[in-house]
Protein backbone atom coordinates (compact mmCIF):
# COMPACT_ATOMS: atom_id res chain seq x y z
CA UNK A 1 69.56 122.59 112.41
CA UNK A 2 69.96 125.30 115.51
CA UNK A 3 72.25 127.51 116.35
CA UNK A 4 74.78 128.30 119.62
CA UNK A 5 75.88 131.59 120.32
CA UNK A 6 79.22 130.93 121.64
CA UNK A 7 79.58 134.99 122.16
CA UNK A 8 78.64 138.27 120.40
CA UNK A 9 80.73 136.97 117.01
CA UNK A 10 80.75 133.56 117.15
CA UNK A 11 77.86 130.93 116.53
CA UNK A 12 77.87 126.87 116.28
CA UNK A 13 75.39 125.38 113.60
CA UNK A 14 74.55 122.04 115.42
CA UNK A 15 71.73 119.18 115.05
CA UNK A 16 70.37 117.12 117.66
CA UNK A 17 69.51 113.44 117.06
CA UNK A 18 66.51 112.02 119.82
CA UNK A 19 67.46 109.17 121.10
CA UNK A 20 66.59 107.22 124.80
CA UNK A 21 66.60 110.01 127.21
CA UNK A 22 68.39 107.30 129.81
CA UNK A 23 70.87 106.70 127.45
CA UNK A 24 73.98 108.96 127.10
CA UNK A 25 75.27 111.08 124.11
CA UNK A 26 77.32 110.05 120.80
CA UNK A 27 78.81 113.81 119.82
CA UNK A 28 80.20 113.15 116.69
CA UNK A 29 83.59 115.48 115.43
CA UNK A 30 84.08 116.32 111.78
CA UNK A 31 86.97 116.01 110.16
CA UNK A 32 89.56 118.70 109.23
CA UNK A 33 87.52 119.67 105.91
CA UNK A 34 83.94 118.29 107.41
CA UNK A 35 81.28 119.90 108.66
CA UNK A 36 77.32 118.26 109.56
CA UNK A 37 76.50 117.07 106.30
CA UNK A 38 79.22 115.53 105.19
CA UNK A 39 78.88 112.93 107.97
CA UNK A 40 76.01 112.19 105.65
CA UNK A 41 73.48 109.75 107.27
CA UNK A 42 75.72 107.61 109.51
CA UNK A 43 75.33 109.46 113.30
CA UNK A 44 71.61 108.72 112.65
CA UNK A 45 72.05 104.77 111.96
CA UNK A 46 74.33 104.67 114.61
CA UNK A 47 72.25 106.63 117.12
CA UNK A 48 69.05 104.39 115.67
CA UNK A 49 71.20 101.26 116.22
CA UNK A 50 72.50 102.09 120.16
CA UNK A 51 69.15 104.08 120.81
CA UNK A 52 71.60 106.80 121.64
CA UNK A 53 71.24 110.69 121.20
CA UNK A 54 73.07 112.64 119.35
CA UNK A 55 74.64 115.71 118.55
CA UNK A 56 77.07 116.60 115.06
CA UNK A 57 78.04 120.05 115.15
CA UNK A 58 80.26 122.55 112.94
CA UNK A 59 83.02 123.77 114.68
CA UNK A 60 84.29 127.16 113.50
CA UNK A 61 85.00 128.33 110.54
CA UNK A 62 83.03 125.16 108.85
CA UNK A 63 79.75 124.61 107.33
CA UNK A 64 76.81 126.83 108.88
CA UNK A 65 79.25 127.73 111.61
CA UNK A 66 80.70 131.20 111.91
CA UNK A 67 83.77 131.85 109.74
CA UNK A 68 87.19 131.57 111.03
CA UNK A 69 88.68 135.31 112.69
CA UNK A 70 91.96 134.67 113.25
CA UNK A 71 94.37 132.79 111.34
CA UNK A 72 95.31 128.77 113.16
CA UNK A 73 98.25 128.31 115.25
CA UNK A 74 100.32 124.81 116.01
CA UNK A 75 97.61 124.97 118.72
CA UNK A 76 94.49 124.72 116.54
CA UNK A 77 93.11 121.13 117.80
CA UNK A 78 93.57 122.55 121.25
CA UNK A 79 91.63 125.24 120.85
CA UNK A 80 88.86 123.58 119.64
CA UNK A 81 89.18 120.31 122.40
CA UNK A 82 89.91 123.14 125.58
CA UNK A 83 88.22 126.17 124.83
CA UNK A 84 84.94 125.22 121.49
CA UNK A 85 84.26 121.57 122.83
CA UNK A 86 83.84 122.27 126.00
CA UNK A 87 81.16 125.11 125.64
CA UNK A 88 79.21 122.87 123.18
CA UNK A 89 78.90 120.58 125.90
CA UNK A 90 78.22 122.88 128.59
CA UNK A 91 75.31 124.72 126.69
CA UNK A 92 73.58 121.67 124.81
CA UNK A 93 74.05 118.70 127.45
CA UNK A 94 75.16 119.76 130.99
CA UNK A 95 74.67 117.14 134.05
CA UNK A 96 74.45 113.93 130.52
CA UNK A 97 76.82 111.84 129.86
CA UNK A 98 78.58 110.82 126.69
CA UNK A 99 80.79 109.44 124.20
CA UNK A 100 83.23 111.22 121.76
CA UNK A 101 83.24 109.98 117.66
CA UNK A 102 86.04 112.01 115.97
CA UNK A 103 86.89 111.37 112.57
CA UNK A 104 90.84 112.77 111.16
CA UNK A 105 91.18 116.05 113.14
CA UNK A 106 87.90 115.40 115.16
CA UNK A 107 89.47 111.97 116.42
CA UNK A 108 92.92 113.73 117.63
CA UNK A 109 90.14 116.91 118.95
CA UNK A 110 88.71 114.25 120.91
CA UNK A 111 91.94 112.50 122.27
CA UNK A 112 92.98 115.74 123.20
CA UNK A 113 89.91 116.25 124.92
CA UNK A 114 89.94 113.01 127.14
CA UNK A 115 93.29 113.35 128.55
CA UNK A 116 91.59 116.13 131.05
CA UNK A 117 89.84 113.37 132.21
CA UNK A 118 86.33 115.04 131.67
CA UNK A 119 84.25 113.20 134.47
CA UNK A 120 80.76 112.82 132.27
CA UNK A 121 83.46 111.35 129.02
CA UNK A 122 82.29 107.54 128.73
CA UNK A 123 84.41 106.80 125.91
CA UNK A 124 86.43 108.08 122.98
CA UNK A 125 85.92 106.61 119.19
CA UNK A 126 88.17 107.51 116.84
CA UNK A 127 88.47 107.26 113.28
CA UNK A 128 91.78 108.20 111.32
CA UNK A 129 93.23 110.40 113.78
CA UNK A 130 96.88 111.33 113.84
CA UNK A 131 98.65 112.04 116.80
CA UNK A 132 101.80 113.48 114.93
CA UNK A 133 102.83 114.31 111.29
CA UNK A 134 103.79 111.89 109.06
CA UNK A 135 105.41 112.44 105.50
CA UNK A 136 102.00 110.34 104.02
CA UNK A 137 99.97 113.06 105.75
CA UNK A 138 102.04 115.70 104.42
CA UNK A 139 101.56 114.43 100.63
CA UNK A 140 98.50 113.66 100.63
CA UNK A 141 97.36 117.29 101.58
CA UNK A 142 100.07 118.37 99.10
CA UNK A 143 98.01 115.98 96.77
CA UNK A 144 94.70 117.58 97.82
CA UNK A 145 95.56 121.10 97.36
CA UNK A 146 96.91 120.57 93.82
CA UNK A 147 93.45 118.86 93.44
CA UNK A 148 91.65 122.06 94.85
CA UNK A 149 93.48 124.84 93.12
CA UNK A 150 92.46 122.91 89.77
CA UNK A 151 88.82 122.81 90.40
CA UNK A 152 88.63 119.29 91.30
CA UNK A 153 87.09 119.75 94.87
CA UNK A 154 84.45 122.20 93.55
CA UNK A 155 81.79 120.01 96.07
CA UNK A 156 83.04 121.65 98.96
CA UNK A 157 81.81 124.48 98.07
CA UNK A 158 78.40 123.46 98.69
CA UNK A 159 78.88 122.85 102.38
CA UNK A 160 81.16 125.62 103.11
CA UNK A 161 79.66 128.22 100.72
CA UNK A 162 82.02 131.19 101.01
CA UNK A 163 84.02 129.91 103.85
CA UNK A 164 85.74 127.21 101.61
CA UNK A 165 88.88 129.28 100.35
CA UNK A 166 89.35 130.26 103.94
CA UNK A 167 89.07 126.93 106.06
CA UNK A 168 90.39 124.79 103.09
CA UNK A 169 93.61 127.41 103.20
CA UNK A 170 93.79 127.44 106.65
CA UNK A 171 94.05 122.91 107.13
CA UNK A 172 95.95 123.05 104.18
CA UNK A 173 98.90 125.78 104.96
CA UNK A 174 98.87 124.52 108.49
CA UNK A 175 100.19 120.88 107.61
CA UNK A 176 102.52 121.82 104.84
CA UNK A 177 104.37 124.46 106.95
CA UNK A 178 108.03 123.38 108.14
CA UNK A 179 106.12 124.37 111.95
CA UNK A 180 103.66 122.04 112.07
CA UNK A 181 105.73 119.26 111.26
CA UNK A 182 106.85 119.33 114.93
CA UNK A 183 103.22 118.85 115.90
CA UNK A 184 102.89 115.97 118.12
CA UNK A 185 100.44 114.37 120.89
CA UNK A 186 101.64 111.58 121.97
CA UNK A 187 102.56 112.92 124.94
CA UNK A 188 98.65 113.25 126.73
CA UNK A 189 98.36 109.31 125.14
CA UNK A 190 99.12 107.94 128.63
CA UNK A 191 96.33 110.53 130.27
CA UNK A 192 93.45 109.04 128.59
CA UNK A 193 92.08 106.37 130.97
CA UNK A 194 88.62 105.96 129.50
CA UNK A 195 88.20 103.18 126.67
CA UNK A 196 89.21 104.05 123.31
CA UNK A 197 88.21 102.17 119.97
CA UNK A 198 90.70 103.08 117.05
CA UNK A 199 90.03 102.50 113.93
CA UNK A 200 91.70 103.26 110.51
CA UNK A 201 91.72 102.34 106.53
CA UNK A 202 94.25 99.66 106.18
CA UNK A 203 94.36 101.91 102.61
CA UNK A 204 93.95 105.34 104.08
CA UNK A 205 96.20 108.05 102.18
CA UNK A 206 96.59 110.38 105.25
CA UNK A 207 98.87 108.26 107.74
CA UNK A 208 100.40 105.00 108.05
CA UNK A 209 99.50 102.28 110.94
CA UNK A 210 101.61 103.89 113.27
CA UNK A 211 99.12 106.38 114.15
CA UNK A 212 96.81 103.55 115.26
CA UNK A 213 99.65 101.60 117.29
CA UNK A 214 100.90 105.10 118.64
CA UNK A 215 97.24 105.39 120.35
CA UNK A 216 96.35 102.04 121.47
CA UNK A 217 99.79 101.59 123.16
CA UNK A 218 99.96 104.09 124.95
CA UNK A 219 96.36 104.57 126.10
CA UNK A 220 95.12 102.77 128.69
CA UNK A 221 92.30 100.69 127.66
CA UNK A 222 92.70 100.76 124.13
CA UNK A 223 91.00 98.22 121.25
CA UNK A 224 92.46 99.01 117.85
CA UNK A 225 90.60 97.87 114.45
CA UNK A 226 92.67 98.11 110.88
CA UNK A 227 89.77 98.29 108.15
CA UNK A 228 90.70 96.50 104.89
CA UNK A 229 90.30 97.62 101.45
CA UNK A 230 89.46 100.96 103.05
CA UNK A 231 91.20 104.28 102.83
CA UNK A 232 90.38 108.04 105.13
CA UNK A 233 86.77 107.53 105.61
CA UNK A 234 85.70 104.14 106.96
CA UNK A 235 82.34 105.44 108.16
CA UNK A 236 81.52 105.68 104.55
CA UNK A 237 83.38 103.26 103.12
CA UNK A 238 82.29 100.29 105.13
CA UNK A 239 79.72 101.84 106.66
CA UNK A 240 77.99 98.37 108.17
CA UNK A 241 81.26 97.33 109.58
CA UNK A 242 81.78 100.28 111.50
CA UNK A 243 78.74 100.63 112.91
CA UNK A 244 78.87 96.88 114.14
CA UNK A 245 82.60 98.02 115.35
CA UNK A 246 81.07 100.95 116.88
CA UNK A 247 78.07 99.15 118.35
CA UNK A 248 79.99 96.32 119.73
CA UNK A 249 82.19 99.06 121.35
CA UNK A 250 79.34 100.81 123.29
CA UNK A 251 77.77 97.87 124.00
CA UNK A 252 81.05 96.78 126.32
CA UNK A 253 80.65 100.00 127.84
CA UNK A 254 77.13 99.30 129.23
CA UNK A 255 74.87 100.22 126.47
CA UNK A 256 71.62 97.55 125.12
């Protein structure tokens, strides 16, 4: 792993994956309690599979990444798709093209993302995103915290080290507050023009199917994919079927 100095305070733990130097980019996006590692080995099949590179990076406050300096906002997905995404990209793979992979928060930080209409974005993956707040979302991290404050999510202590109190308080306060309940992107749906593959657990705790219809209706090139027998983390789960899913996907888009 390397690191990015994003400025004096703040670094980005990151990992490239080689890959056909012809070929563009698959920057995978954690999800809201994710980091590098807990993507576990699937960027590298799917990377071995397209002959893609790759990058999987922490964003702030997670893994190897620099801890989290001020508290989030109702804005906290846009700060890391308009102000943290953008750098990455500018310092590790300027003039390349690429594709975005977001899983949970990382899918709705890259939807975010492509409505600016980035001009080297190829495509968008997501997996489990939400694009507003549902009451399923809203017990489930309910759920999950009870879970944490018992000592039943010890693990993440392994990949977060000392940061784990703070970013696990941090996603968790932030979707059980009355605020964030108003959270909602649906509105930059009809700005994304590039081609979009959602997927989602036809089991998955964390949101209903509306999420998924939400974003392939109102995008404009949109192919959606319900997973069955599968609940928040497809890519583990039924990891062969989503990279075939994901593999078909880039291979529309160009890629052999």
């Amino acid at each position: 792993m390397a690191i990015l100095q994003l400025s004096q305070d703040k670094q980005i733990c990151y990992e490239m994956i080689e890959g056909e130097g012809d070929k563009p980019y698959l920057v995978f996006l954690h999800e809201g309690l994710g980091c590098i590692k807990m993507w576990g080995a699937f960027p590298f099949l799917l990377c071995k599979e397209t002959g893609c590179p790759g990058i999987i990076y922490d964003r702030l406050g997670y893994g190897q990444s620099s801890p989290l300096m001020i508290p989030w906002t109702i804005h906290y997905m846009h700060e890391y798709a308009l102000i943290e995404l953008p750098e990455v990209l500018a310092q590790l793979i300027p003039h390349r093209d690429y594709f975005l992979i977001g899983h949970s928060d990382g899918g709705s930080i890259a939807l975010i993302f492509a409505a600016g209409k980035p001009v080297r974005l190829r495509g968008v993956i997501t997996e489990a995103a939400h694009v507003f707040v549902e009451d399923e979302t809203v017990n489930a991290v309910r759920s999950a915290t009870e879970a944490f404050l018992a000592g039943k999510m010890d693990n993440l202590y392994k990949y977060h080290e000392l940061k784990t109190k703070i970013i696990f308080s941090a996603w968790s306060e932030t979707w059980l507050s009355e605020w964030f309940k108003h959270w909602n992107i649906e509105y930059l749906l009809p700005s994304i023009s590039c081609p979009v593959l959602v997927l989602q657990g036809a089991e998955d705790q964390y949101a209903t199917s509306a999420q998924v219809e939400s974003i392939s209706s109102k995008t404009l090139n949109a192919q959606k994919e319900i997973i069955a027998d599968c609940a928040h983390r497809p890519h583990q789960e039924e990891a062969q079927t989503i990279l075939q899913l994901m593999k078909n996907y880039l291979e529309r888009q160009g890629l052999k």
